[in-house]
C-alpha atoms as a PDB file:
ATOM      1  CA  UNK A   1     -14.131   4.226  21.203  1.00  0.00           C
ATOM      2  CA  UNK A   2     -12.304   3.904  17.967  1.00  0.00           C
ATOM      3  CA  UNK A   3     -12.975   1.604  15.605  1.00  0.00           C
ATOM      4  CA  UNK A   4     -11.583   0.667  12.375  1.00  0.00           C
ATOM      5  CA  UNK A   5     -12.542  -1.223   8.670  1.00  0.00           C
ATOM      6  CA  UNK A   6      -8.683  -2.310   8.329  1.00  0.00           C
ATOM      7  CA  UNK A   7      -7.370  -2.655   4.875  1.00  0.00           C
ATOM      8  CA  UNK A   8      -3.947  -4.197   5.725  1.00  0.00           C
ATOM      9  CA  UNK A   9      -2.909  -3.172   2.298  1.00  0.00           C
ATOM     10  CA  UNK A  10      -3.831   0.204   1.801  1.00  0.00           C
ATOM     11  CA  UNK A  11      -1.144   2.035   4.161  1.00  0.00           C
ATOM     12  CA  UNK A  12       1.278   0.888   1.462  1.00  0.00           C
ATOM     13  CA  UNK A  13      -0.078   2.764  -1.838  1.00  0.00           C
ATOM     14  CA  UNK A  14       1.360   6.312  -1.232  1.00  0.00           C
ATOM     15  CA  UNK A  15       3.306   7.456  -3.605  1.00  0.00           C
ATOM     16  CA  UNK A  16       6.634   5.919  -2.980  1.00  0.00           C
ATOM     17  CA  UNK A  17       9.290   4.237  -4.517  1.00  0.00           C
ATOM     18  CA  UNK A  18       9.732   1.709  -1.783  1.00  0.00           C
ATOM     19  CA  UNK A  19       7.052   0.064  -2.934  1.00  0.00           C
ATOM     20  CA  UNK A  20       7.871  -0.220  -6.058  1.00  0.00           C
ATOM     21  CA  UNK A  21      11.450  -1.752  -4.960  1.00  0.00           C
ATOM     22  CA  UNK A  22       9.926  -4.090  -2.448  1.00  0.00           C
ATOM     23  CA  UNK A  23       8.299  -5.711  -5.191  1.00  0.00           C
ATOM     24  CA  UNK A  24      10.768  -5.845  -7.211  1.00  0.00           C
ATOM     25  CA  UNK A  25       8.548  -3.956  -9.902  1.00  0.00           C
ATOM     26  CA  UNK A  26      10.315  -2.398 -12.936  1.00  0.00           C
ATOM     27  CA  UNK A  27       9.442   0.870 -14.627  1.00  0.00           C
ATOM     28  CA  UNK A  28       8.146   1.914 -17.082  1.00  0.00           C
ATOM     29  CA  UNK A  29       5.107   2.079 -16.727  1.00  0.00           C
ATOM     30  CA  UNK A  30       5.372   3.621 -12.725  1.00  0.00           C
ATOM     31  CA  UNK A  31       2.842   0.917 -10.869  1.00  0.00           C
ATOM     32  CA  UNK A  32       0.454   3.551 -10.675  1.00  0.00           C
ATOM     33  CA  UNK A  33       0.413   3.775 -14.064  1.00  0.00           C
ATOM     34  CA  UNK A  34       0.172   0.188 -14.485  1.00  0.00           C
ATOM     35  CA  UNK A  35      -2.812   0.191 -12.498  1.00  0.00           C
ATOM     36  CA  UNK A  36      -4.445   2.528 -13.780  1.00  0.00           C
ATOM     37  CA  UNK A  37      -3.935   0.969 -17.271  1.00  0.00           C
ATOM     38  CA  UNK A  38      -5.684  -2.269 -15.904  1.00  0.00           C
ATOM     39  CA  UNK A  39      -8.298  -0.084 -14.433  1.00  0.00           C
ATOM     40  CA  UNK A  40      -7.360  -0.843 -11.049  1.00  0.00           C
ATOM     41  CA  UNK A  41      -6.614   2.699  -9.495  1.00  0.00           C
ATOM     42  CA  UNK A  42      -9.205   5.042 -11.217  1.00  0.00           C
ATOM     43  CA  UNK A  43      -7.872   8.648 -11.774  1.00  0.00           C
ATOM     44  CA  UNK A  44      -8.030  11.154  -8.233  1.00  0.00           C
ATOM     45  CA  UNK A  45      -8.315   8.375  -6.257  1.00  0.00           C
ATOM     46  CA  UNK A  46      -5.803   7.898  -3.306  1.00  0.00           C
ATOM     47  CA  UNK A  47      -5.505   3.900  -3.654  1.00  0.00           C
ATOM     48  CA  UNK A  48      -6.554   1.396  -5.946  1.00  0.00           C
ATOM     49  CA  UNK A  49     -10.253   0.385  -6.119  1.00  0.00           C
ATOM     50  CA  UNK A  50      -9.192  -3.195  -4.392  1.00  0.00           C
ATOM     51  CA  UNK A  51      -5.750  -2.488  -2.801  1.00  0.00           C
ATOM     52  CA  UNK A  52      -5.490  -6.168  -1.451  1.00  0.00           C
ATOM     53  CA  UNK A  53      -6.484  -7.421  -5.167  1.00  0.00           C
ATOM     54  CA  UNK A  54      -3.554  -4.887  -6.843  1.00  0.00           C
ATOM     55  CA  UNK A  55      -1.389  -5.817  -4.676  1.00  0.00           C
ATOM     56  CA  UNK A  56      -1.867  -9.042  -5.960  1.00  0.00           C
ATOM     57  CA  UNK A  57      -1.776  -8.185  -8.864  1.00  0.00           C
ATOM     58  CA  UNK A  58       1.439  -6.682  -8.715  1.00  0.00           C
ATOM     59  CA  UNK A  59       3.077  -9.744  -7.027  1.00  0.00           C
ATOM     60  CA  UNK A  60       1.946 -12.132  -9.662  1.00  0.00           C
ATOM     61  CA  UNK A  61       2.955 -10.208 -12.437  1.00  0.00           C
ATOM     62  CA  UNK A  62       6.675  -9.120 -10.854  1.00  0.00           C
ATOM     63  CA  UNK A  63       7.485 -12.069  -8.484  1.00  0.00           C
ATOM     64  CA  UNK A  64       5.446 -14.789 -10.333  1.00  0.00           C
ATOM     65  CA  UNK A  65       4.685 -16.346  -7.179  1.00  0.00           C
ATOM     66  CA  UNK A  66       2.744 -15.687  -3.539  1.00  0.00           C
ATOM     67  CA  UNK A  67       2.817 -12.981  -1.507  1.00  0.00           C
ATOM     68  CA  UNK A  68       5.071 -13.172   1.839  1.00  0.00           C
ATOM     69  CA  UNK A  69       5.503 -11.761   4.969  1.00  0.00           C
ATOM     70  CA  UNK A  70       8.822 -10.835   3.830  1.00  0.00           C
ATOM     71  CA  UNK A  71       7.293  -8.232   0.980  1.00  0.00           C
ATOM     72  CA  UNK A  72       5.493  -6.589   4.427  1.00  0.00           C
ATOM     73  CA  UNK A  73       8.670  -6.418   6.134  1.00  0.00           C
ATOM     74  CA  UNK A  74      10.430  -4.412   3.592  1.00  0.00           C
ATOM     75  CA  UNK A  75       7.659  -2.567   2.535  1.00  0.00           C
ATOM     76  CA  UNK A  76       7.476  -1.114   6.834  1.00  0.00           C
ATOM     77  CA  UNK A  77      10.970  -0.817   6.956  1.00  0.00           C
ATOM     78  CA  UNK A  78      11.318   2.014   4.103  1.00  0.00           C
ATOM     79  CA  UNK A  79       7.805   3.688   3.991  1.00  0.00           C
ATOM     80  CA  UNK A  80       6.202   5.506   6.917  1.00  0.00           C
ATOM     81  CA  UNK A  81       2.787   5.133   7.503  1.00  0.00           C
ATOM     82  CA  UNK A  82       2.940   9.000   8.192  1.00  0.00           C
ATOM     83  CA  UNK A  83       2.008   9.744   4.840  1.00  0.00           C
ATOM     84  CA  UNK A  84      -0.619   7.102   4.870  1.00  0.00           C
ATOM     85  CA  UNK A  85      -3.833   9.235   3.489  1.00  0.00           C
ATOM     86  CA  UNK A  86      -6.679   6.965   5.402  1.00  0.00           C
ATOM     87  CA  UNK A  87      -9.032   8.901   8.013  1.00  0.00           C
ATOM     88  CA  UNK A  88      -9.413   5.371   9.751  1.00  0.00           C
ATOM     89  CA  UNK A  89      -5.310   4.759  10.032  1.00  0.00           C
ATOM     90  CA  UNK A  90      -4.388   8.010  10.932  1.00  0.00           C
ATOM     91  CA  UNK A  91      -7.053   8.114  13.992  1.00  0.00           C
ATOM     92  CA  UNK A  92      -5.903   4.951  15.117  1.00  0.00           C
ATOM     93  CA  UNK A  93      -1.946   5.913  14.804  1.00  0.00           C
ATOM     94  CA  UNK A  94      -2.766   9.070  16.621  1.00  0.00           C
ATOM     95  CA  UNK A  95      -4.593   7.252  19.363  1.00  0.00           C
ATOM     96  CA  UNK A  96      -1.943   4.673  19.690  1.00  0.00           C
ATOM     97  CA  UNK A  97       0.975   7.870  19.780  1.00  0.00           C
ATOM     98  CA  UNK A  98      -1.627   8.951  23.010  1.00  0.00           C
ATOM     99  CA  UNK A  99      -1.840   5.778  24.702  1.00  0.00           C
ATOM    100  CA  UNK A 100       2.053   5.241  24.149  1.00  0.00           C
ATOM    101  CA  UNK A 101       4.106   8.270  23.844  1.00  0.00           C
END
């Protein structure tokens, strides 16, 4: 049996410009950076400390307005959840690349 504690948000913080472009965020600081300013993505750490709230954060601060499906969609479209560094996603993607080769 595999089970999961899903974190919709946290495939998306590797280190990747996509991101970065999806929301429209402009440099400098890189968003790590920014977060880690705000105290959001402590240092070592492979995501922020709330990835759903830092997302958030993000969108409010770049898009001044709600988060959409739309930001998902680009987001999948240009980063691969291949680098995603979560135990829990990985064991799941690998189990789903068994089921359906």
């Amino acid at each position: 049996m595999l089970v999961i504690d899903p974190e919709l948000e946290q495939w998306i913080w590797q280190d990747n410009i996509h991101v970065e472009s999806a929301l429209k965020y402009t440099r400098p600081p890189s968003l790590r950076a920014f977060l880690a300013q705000t105290g959001d993505w402590p240092a070592g750490q492979d995501k922020p400390t709330d990835p759903k709230a830092a997302f958030e954060k993000c969108v409010v601060r770049q898009l001044r307005g709600n988060r959409s499906s739309s930001l998902y969609r680009k987001i999948a479209a240009n980063v691969s959840v291949t680098n995603c560094r979560d135990a829990e996603f990985q064991s799941l993607r690998q189990q789903l690349q068994v089921w359906f080769p």
